[in-house]
C-alpha atoms as a PDB file:
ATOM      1  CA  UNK A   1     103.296  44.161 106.737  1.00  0.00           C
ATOM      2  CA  UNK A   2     100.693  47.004 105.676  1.00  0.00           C
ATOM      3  CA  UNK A   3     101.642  50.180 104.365  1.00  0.00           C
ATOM      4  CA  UNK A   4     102.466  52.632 107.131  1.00  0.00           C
ATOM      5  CA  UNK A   5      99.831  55.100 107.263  1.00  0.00           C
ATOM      6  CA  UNK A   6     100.732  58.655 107.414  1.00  0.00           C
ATOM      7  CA  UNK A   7      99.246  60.396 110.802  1.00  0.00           C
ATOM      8  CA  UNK A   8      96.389  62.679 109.407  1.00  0.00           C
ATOM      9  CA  UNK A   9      96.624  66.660 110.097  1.00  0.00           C
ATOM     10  CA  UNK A  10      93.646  67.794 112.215  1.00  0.00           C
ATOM     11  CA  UNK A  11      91.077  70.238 110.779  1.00  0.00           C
ATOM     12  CA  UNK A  12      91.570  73.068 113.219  1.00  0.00           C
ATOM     13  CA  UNK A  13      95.607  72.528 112.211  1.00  0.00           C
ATOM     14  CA  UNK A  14      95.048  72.057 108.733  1.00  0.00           C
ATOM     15  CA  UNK A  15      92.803  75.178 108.233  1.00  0.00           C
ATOM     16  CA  UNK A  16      95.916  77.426 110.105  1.00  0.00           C
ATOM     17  CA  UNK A  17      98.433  75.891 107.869  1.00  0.00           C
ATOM     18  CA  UNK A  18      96.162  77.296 105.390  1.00  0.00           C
ATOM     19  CA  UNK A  19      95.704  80.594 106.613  1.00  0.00           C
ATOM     20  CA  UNK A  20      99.048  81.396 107.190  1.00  0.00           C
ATOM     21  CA  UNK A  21      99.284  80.661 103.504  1.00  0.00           C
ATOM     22  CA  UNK A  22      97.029  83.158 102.532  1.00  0.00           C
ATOM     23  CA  UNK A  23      98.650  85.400 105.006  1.00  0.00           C
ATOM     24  CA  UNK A  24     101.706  85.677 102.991  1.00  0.00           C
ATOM     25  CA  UNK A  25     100.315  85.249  99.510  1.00  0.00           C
ATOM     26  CA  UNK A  26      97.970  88.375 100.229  1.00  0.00           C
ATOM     27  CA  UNK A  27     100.115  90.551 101.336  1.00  0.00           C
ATOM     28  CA  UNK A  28     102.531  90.037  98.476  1.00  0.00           C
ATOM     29  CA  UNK A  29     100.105  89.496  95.534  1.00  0.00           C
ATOM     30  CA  UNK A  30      97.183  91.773  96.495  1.00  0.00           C
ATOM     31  CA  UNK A  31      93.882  90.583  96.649  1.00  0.00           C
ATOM     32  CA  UNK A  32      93.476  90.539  93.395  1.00  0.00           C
ATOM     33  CA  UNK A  33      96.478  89.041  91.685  1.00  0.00           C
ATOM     34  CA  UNK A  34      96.426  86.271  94.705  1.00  0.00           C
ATOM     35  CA  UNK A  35      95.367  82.828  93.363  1.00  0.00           C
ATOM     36  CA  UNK A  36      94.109  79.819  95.337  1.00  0.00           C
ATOM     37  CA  UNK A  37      96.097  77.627  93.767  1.00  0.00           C
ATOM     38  CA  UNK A  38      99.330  79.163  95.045  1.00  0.00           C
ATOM     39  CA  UNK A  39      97.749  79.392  98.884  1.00  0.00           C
ATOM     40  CA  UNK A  40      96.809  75.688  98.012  1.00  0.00           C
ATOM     41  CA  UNK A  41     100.496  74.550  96.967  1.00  0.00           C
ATOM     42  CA  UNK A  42     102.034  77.432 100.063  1.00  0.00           C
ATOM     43  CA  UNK A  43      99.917  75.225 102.250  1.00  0.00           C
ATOM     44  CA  UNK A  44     100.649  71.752 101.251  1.00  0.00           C
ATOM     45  CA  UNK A  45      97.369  70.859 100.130  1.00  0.00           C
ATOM     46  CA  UNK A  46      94.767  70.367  97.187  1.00  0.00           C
ATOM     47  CA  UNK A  47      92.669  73.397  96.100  1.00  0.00           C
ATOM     48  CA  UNK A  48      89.752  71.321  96.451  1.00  0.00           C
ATOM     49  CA  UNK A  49      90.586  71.001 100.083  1.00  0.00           C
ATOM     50  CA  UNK A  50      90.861  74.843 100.521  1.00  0.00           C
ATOM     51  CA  UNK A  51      87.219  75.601  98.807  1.00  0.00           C
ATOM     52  CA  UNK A  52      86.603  72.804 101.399  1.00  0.00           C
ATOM     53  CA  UNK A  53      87.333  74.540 104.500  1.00  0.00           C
ATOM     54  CA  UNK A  54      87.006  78.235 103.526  1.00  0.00           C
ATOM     55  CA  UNK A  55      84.574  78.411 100.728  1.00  0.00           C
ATOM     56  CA  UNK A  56      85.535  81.222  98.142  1.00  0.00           C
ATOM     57  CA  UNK A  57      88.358  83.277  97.583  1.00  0.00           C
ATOM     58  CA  UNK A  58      86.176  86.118  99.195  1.00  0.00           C
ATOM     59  CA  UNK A  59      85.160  83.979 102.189  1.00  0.00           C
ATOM     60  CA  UNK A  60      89.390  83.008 102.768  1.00  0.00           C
ATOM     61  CA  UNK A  61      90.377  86.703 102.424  1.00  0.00           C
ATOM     62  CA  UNK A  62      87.377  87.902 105.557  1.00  0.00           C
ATOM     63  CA  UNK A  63      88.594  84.943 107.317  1.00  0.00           C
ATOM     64  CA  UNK A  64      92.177  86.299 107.290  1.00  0.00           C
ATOM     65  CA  UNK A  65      91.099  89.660 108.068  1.00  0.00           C
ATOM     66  CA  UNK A  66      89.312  88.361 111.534  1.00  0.00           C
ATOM     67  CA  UNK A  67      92.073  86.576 112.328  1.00  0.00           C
ATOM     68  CA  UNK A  68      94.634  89.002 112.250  1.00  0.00           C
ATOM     69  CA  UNK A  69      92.138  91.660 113.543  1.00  0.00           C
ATOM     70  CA  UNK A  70      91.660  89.638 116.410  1.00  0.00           C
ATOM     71  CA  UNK A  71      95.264  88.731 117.368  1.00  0.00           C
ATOM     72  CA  UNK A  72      96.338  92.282 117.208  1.00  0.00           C
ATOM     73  CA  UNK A  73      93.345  93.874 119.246  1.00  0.00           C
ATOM     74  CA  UNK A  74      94.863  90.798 121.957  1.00  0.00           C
ATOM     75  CA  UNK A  75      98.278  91.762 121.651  1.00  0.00           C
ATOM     76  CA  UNK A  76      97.307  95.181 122.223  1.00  0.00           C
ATOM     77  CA  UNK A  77      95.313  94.729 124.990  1.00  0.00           C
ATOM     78  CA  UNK A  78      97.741  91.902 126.755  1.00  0.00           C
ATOM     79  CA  UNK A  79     100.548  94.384 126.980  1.00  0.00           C
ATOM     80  CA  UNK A  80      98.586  97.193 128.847  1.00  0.00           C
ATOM     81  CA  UNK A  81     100.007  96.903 132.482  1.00  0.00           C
ATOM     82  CA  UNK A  82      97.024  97.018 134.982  1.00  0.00           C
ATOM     83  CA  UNK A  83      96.705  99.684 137.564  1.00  0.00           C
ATOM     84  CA  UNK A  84     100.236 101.622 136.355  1.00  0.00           C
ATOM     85  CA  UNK A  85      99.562 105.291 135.856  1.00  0.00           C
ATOM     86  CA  UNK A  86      97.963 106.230 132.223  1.00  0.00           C
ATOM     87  CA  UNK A  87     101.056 107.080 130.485  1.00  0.00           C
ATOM     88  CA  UNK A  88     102.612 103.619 131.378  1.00  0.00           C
ATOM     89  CA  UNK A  89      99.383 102.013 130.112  1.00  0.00           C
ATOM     90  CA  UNK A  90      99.485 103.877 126.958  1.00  0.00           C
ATOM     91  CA  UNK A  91     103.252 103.162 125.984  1.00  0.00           C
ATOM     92  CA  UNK A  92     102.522  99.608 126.870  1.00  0.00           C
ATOM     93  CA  UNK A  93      99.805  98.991 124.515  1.00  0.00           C
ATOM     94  CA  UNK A  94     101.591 101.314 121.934  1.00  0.00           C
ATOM     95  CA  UNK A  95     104.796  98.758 122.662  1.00  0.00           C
ATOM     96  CA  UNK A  96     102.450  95.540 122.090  1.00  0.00           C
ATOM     97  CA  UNK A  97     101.027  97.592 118.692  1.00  0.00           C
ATOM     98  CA  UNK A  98     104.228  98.100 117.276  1.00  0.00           C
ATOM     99  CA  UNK A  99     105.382  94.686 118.198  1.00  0.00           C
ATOM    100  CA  UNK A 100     102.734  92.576 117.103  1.00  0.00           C
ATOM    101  CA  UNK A 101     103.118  94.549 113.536  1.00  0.00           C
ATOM    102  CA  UNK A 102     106.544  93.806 113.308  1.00  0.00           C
ATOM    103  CA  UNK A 103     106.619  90.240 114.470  1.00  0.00           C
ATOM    104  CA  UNK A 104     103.676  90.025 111.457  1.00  0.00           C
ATOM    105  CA  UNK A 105     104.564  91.968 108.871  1.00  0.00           C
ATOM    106  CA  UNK A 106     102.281  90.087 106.428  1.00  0.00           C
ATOM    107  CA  UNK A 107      99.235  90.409 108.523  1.00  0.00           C
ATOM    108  CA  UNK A 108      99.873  94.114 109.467  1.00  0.00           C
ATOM    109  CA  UNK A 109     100.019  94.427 105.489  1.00  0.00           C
ATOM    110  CA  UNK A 110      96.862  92.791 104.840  1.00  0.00           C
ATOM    111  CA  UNK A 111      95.368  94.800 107.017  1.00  0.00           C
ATOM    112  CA  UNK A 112      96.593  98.377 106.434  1.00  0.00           C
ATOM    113  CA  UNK A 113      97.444  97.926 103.082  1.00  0.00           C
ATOM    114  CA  UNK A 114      95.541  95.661 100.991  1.00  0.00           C
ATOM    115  CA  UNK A 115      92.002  95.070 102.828  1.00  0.00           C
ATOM    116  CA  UNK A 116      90.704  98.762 103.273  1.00  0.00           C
ATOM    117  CA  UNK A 117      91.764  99.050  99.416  1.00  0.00           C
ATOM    118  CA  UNK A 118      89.145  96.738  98.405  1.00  0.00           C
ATOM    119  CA  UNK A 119      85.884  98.121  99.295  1.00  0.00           C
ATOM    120  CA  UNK A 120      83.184  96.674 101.092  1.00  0.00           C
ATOM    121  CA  UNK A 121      82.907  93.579 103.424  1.00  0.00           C
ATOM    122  CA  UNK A 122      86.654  93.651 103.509  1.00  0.00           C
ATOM    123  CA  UNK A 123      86.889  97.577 104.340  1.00  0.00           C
ATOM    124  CA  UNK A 124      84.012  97.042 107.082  1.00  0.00           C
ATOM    125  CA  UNK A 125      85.829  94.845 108.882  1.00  0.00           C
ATOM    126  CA  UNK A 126      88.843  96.687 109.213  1.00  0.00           C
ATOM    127  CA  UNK A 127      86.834  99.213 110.271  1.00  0.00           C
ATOM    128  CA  UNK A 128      85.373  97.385 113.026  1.00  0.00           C
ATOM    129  CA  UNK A 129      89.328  96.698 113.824  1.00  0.00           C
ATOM    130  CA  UNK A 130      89.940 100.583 113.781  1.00  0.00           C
ATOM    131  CA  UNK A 131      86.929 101.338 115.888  1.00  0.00           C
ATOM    132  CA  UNK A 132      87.558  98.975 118.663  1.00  0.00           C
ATOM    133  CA  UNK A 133      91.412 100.333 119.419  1.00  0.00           C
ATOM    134  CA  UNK A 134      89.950 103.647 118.998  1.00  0.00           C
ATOM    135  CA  UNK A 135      87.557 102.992 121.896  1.00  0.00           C
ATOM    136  CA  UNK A 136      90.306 101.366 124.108  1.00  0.00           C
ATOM    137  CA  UNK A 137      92.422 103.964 123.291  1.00  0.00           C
ATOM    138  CA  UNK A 138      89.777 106.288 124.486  1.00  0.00           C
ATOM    139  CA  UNK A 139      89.237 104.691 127.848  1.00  0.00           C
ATOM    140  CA  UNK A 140      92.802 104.607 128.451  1.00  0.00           C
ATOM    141  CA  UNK A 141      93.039 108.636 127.649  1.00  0.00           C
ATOM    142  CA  UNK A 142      89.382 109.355 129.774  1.00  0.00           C
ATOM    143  CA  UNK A 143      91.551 107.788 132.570  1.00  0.00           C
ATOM    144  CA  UNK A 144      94.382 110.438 132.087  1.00  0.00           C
ATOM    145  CA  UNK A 145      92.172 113.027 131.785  1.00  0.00           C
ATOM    146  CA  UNK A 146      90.524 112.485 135.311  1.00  0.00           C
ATOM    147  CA  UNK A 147      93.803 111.758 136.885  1.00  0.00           C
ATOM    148  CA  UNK A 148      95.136 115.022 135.526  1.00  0.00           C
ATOM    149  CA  UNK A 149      91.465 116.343 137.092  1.00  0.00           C
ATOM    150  CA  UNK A 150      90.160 116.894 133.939  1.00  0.00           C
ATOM    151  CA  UNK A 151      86.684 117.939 133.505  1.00  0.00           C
ATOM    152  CA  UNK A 152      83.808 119.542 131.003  1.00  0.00           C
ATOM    153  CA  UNK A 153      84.995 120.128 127.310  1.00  0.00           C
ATOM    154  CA  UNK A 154      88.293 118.006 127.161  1.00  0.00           C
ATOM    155  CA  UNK A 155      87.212 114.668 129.185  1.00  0.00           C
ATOM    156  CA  UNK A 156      83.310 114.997 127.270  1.00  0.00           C
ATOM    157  CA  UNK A 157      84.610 116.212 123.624  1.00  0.00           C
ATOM    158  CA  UNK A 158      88.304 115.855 122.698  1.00  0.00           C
ATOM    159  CA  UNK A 159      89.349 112.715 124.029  1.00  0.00           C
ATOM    160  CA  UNK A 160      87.527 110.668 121.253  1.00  0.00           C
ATOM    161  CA  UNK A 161      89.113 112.726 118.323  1.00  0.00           C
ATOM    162  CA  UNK A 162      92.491 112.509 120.308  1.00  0.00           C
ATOM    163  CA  UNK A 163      92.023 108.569 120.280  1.00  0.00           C
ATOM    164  CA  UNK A 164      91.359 108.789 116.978  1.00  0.00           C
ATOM    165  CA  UNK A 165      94.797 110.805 115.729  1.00  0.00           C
ATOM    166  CA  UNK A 166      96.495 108.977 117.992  1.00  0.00           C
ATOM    167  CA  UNK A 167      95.461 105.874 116.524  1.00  0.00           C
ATOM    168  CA  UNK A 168      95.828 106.790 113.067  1.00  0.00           C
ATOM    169  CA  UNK A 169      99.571 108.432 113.862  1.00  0.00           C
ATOM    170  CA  UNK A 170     100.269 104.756 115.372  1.00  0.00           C
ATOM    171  CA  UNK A 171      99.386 103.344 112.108  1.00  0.00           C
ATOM    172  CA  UNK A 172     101.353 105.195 109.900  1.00  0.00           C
ATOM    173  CA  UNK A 173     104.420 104.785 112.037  1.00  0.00           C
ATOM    174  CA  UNK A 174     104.304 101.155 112.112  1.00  0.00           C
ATOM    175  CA  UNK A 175     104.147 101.416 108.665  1.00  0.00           C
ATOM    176  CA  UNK A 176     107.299 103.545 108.321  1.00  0.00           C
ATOM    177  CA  UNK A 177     109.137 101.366 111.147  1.00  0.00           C
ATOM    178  CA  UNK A 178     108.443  98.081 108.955  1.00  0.00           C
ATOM    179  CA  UNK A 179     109.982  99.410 106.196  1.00  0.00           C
ATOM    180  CA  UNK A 180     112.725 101.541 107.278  1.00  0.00           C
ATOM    181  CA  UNK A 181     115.767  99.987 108.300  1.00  0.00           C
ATOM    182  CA  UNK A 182     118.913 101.017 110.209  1.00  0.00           C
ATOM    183  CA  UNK A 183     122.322  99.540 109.785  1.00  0.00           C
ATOM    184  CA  UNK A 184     123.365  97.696 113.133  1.00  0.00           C
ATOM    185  CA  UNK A 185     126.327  96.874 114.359  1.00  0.00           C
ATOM    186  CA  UNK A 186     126.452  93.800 112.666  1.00  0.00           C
ATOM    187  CA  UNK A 187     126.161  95.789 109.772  1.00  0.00           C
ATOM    188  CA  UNK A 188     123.042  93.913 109.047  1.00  0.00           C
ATOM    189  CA  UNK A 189     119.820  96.532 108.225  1.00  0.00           C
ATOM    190  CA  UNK A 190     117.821  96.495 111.808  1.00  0.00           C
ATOM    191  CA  UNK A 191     114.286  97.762 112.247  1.00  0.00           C
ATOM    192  CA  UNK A 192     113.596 100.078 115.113  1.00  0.00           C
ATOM    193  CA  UNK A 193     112.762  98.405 118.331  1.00  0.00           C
ATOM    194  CA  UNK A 194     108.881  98.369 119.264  1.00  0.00           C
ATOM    195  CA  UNK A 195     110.277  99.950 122.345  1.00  0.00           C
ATOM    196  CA  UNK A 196     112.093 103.011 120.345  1.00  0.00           C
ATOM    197  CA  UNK A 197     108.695 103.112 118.321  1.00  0.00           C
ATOM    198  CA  UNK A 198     106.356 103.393 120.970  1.00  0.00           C
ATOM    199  CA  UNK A 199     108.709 106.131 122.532  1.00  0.00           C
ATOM    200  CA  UNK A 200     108.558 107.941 119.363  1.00  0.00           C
ATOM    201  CA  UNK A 201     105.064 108.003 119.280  1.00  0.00           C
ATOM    202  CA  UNK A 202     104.795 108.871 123.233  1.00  0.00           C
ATOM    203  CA  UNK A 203     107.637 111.728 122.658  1.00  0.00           C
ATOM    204  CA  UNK A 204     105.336 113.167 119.451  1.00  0.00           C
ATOM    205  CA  UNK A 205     101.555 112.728 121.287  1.00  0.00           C
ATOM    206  CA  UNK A 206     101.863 112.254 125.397  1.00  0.00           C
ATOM    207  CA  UNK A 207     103.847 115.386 125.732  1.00  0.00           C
ATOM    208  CA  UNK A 208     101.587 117.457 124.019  1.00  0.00           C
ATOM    209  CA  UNK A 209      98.594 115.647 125.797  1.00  0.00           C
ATOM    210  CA  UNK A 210     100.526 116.686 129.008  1.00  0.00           C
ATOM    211  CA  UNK A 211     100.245 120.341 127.986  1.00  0.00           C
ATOM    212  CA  UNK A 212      96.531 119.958 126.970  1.00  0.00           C
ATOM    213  CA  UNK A 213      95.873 118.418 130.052  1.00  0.00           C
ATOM    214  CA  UNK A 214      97.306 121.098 132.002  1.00  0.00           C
ATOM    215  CA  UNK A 215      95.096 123.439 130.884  1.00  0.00           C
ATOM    216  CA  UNK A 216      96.937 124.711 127.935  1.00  0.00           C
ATOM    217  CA  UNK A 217      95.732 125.321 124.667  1.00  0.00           C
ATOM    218  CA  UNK A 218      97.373 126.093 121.136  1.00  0.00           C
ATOM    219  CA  UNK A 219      95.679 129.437 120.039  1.00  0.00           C
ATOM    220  CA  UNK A 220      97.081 131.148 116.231  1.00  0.00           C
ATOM    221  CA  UNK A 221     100.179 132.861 116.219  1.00  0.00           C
ATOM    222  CA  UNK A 222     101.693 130.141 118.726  1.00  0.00           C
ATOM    223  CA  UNK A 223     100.398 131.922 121.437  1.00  0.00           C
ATOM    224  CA  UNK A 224      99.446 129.429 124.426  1.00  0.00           C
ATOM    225  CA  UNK A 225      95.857 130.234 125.466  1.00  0.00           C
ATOM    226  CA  UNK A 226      96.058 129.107 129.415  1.00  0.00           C
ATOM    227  CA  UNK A 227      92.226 127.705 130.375  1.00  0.00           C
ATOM    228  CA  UNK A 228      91.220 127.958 133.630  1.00  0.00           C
ATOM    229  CA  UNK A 229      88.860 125.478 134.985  1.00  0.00           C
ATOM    230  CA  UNK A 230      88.461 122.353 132.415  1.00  0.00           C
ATOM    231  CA  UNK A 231      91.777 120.783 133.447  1.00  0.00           C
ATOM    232  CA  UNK A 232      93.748 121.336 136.596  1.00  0.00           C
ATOM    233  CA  UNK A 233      96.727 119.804 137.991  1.00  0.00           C
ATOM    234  CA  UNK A 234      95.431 118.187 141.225  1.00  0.00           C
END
């Protein structure tokens, strides 16, 4: 009898396997220090086989970037229930955010850690990343503002820069939930819960959003300046 061939990995499988490899060996090395013949042996294969189906080390590390780029903006945009009121739609995506960076650590690192570090294309694409959850984020607060009957200055002006410190307050507290741990009752460290996160980040922005769409604005001296007109409770 013939030598039993071994059943041969499909491209599309193959080039995952290898991805996934690069995953984890950019997020721990750096750019930089990460070295193709380490993805190659992560991955099971031949470093000829990775310049084979993703070119240069440059080429692997965009490629990564997408990816993970494109399977958070889905996880994002997956957990956003449909037709609940804005606040539920916002905690939900915040809940799929802080999920999907906790269930991939190493891709959440490549992404906020190591590819906006390295200049351009690497920073442009996480750019493009940052841009297009800023301008879901926006619809999702537009919507709040003209259920809260928002009009004029707050629903034409702020709503974009409130997208885009809510965004970048979501970022940094993934960050500090993937690293800080609590002690469970196991006694085993635990991360905070996605759920616990997103609250924390609903507690810190959608109360004071509440305010601001009331009609209430901080002035100095903590005096509340009450605005008549561009927001009112309907």
């Amino acid at each position: 009898m013939g030598a039993v061939k071994s059943k041969r990995v499909p491209r599309a499988v193959r080039e995952q396997q290898m991805l996934d490899a690069a995953v984890l060996t950019f997020a721990r090395r750096g750019y930089r220090a990460a070295s193709m013949d380490e993805i190659a042996e992560l991955a099971g294969v031949s470093k000829p086989l990775v310049y084979l189906y993703l070119n240069s080390k440059e080429d692997l590390f965009n490629t990564v970037i997408r990816r993970e780029s494109a399977a958070l903006v889905a996880a994002v945009r997956s957990a956003v229930e449909p037709g609940a009121a804005a606040d539920r739609q916002l905690c939900s995506g915040l809940k799929g955010f802080f999920a999907h960076t906790a269930e991939h650590p190493y891709g959440w690192a490549v992404l906020h850690q190591q590819a906006r570090t390295h200049g351009e294309p690497f920073a442009r694409e996480v750019a493009a990343l940052r841009a297009e959850i800023v301008a879901f984020v926006t619809e999702l607060l537009g919507a709040a503002a003209k259920e809260a009957g928002c009009v004029g200055e707050l629903a034409e002006r702020e709503v974009a820069g409130l997208a885009h410190a809510l965004v970048g307050a979501a970022e940094s507290l993934a960050e500090w939930a993937n690293v800080r741990t609590d002690e469970g009752t196991s006694g085993d460290p635990e991360h905070p819960s996605a759920k616990d996160t997103a609250a924390t980040m609903m507690n810190f922005a959608w109360m004071g959003l509440n305010q601001l769409m009331g009609g209430e604005r901080w002035a100095p001296g903590g005096l509340v300046d009450h605005e008549s007109g561009s927001c009112a409770r309907r």
